[in-house]
PDB file of N, CA and C in Angstrom:
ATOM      1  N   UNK A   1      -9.168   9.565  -3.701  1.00  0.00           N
ATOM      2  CA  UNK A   1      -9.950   9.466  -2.488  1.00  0.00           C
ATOM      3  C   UNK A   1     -10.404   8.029  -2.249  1.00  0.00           C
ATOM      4  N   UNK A   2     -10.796   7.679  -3.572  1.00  0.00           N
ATOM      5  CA  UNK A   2     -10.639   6.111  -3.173  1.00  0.00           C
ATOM      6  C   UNK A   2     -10.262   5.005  -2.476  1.00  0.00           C
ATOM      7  N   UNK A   3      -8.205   5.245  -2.513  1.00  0.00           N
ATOM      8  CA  UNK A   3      -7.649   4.449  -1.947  1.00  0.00           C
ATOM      9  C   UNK A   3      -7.560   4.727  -0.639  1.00  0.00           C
ATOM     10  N   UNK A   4      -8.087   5.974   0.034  1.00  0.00           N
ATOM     11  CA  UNK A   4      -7.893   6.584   1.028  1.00  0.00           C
ATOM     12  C   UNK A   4      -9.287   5.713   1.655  1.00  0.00           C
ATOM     13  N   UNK A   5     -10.067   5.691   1.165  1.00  0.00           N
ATOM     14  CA  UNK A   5     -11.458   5.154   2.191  1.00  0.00           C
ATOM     15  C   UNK A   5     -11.404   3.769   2.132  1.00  0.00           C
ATOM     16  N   UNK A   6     -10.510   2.907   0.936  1.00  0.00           N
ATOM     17  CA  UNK A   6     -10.711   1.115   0.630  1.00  0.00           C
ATOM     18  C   UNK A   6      -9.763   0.955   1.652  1.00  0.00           C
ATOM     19  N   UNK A   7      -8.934   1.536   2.418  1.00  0.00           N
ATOM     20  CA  UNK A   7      -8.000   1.642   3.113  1.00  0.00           C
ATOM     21  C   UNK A   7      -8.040   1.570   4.113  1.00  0.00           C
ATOM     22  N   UNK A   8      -9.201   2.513   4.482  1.00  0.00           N
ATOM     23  CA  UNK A   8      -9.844   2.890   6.169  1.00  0.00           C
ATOM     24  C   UNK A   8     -10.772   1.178   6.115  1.00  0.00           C
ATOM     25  N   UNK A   9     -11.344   0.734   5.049  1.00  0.00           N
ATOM     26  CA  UNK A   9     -12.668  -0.211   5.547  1.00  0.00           C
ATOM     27  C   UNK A   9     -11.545  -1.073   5.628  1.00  0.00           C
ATOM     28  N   UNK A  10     -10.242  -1.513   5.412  1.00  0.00           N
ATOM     29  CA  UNK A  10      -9.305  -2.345   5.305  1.00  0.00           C
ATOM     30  C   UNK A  10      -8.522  -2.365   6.721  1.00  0.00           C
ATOM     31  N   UNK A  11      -8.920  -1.487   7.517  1.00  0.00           N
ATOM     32  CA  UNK A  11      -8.224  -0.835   8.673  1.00  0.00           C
ATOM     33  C   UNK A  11      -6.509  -0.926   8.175  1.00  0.00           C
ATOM     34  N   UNK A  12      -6.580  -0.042   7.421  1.00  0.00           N
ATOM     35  CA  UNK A  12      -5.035   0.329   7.467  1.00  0.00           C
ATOM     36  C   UNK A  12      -4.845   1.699   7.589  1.00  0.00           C
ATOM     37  N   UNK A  13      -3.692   2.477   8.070  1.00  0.00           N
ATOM     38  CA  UNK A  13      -3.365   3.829   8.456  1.00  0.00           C
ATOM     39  C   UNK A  13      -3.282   4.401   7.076  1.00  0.00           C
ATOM     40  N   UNK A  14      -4.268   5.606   6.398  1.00  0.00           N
ATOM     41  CA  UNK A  14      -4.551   5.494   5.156  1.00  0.00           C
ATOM     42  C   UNK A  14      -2.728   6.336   4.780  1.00  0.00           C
ATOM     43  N   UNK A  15      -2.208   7.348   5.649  1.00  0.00           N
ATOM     44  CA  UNK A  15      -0.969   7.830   5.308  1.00  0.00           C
ATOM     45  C   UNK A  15       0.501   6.514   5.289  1.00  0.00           C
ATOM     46  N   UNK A  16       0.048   5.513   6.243  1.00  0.00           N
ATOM     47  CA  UNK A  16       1.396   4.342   5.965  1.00  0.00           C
ATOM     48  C   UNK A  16       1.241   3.704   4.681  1.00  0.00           C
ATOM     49  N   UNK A  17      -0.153   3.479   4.528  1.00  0.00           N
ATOM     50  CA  UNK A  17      -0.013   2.901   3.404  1.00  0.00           C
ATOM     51  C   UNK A  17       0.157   3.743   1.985  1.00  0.00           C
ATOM     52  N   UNK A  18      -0.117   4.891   1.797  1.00  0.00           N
ATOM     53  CA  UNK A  18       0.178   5.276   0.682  1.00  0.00           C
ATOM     54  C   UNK A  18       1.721   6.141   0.671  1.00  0.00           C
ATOM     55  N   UNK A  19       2.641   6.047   2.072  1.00  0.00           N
ATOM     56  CA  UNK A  19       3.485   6.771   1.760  1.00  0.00           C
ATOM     57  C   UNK A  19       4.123   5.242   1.316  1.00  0.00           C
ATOM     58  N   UNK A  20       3.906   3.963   1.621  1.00  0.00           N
ATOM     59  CA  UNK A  20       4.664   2.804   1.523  1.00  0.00           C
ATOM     60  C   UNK A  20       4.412   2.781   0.081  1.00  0.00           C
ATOM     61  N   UNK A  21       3.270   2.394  -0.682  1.00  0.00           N
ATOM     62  CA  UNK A  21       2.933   2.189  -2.055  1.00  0.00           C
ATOM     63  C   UNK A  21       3.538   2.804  -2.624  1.00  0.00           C
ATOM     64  N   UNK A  22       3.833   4.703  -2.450  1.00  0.00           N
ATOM     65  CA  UNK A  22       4.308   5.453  -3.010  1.00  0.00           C
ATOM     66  C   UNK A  22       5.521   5.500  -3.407  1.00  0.00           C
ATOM     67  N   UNK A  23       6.374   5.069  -2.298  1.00  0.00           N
ATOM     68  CA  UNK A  23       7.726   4.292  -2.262  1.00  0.00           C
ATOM     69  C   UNK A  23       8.397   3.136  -3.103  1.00  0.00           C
ATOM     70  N   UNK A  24       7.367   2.230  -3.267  1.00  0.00           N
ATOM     71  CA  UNK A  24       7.782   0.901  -4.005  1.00  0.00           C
ATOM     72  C   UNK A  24       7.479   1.437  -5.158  1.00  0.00           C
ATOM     73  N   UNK A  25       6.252   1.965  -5.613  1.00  0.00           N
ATOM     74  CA  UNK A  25       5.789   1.619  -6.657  1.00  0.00           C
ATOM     75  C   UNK A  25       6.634   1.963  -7.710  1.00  0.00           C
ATOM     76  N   UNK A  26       7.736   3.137  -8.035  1.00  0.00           N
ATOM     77  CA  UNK A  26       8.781   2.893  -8.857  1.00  0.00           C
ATOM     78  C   UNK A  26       9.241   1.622  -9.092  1.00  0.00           C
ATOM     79  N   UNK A  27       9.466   0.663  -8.110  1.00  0.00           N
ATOM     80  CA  UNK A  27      10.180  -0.838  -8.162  1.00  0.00           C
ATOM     81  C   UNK A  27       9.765  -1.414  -8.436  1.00  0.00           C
ATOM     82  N   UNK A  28       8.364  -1.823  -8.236  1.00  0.00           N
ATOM     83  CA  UNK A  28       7.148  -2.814  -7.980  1.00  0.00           C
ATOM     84  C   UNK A  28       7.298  -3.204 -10.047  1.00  0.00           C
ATOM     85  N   UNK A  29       7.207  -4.616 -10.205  1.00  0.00           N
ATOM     86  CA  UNK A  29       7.260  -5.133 -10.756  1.00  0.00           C
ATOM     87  C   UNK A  29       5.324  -5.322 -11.600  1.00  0.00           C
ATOM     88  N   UNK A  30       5.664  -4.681 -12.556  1.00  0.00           N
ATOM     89  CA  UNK A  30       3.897  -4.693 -13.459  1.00  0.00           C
ATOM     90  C   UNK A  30       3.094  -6.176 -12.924  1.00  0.00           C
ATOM     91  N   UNK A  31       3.593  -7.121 -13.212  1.00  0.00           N
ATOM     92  CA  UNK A  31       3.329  -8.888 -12.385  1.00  0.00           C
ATOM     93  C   UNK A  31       2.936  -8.520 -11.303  1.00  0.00           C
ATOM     94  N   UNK A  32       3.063  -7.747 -10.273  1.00  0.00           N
ATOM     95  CA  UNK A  32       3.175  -7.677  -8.778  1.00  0.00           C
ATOM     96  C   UNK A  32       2.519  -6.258  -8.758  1.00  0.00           C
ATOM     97  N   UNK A  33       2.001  -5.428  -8.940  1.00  0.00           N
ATOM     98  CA  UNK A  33       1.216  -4.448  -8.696  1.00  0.00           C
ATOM     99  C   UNK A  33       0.195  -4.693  -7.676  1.00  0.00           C
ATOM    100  N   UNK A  34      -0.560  -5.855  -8.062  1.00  0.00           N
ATOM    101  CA  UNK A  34      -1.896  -5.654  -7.153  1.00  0.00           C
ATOM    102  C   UNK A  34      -1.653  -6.144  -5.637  1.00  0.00           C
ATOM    103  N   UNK A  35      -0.189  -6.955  -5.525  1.00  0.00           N
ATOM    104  CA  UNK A  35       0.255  -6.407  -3.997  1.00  0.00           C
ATOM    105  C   UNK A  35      -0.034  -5.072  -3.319  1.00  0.00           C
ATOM    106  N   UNK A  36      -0.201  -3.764  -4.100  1.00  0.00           N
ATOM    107  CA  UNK A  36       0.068  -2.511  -3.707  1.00  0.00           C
ATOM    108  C   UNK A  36      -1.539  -2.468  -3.308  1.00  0.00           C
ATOM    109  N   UNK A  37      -2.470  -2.900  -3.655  1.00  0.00           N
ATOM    110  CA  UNK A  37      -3.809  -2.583  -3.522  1.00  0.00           C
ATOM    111  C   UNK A  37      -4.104  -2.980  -2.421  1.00  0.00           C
ATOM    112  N   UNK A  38      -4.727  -1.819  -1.750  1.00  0.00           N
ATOM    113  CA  UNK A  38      -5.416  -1.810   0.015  1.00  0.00           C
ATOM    114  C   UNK A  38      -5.934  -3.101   0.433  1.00  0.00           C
ATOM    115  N   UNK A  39      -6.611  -4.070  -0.335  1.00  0.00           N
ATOM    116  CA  UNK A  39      -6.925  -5.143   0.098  1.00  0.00           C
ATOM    117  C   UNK A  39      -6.358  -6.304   0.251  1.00  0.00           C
ATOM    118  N   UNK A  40      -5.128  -6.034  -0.177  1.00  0.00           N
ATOM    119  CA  UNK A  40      -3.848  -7.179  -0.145  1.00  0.00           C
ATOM    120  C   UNK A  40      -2.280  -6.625   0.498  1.00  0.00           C
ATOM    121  N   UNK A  41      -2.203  -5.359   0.240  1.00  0.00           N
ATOM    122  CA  UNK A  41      -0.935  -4.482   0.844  1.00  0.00           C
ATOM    123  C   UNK A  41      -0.478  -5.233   2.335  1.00  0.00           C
ATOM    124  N   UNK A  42       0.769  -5.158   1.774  1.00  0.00           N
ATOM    125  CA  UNK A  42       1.759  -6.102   3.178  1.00  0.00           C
ATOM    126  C   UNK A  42       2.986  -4.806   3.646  1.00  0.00           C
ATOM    127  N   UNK A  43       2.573  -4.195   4.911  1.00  0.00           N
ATOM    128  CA  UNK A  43       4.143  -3.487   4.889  1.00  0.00           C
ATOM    129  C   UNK A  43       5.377  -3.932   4.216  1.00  0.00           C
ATOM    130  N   UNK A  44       5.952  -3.317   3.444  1.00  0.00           N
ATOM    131  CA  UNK A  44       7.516  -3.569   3.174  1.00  0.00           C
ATOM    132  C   UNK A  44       8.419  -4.208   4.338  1.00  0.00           C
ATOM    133  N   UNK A  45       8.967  -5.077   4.013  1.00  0.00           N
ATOM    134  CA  UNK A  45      10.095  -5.755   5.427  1.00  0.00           C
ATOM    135  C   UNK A  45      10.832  -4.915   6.162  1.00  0.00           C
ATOM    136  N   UNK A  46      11.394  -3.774   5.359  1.00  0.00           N
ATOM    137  CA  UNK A  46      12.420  -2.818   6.087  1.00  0.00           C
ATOM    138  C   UNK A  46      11.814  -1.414   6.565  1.00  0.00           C
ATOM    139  N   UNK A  47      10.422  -1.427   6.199  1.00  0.00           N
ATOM    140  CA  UNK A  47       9.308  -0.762   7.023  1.00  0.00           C
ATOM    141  C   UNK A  47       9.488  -0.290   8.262  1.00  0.00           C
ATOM    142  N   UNK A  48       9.302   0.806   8.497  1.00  0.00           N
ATOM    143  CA  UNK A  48       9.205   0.861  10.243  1.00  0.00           C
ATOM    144  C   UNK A  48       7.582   1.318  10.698  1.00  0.00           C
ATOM    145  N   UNK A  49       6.012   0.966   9.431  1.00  0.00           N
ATOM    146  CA  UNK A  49       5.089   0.950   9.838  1.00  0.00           C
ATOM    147  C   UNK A  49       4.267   0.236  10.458  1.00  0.00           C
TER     148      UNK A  49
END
């Protein structure tokens, strides 16, 4: 529920962003994780959010 409300104060669409995170995060490189966190999260390039 967390990432769902750091998300909203972040104004991001709390479902784009966690279906996107949800997506990478198999890939996402341990170094590069905290890209995934609501306060830094960048749509993916091939994104259509």
């Amino acid at each position: 529920m967390s990432l769902i409300q750091t998300a909203k104060m972040n104004a991001l669409e709390p479902l784009a962003y966690l279906t996107d995170v949800l997506t990478r995060l198999p890939t996402q490189p341990n170094s590069r994780i905290d890209e995934l966190l609501p306060t830094r999260w960048q749509p993916a390039a091939d994104s259509h959010l």
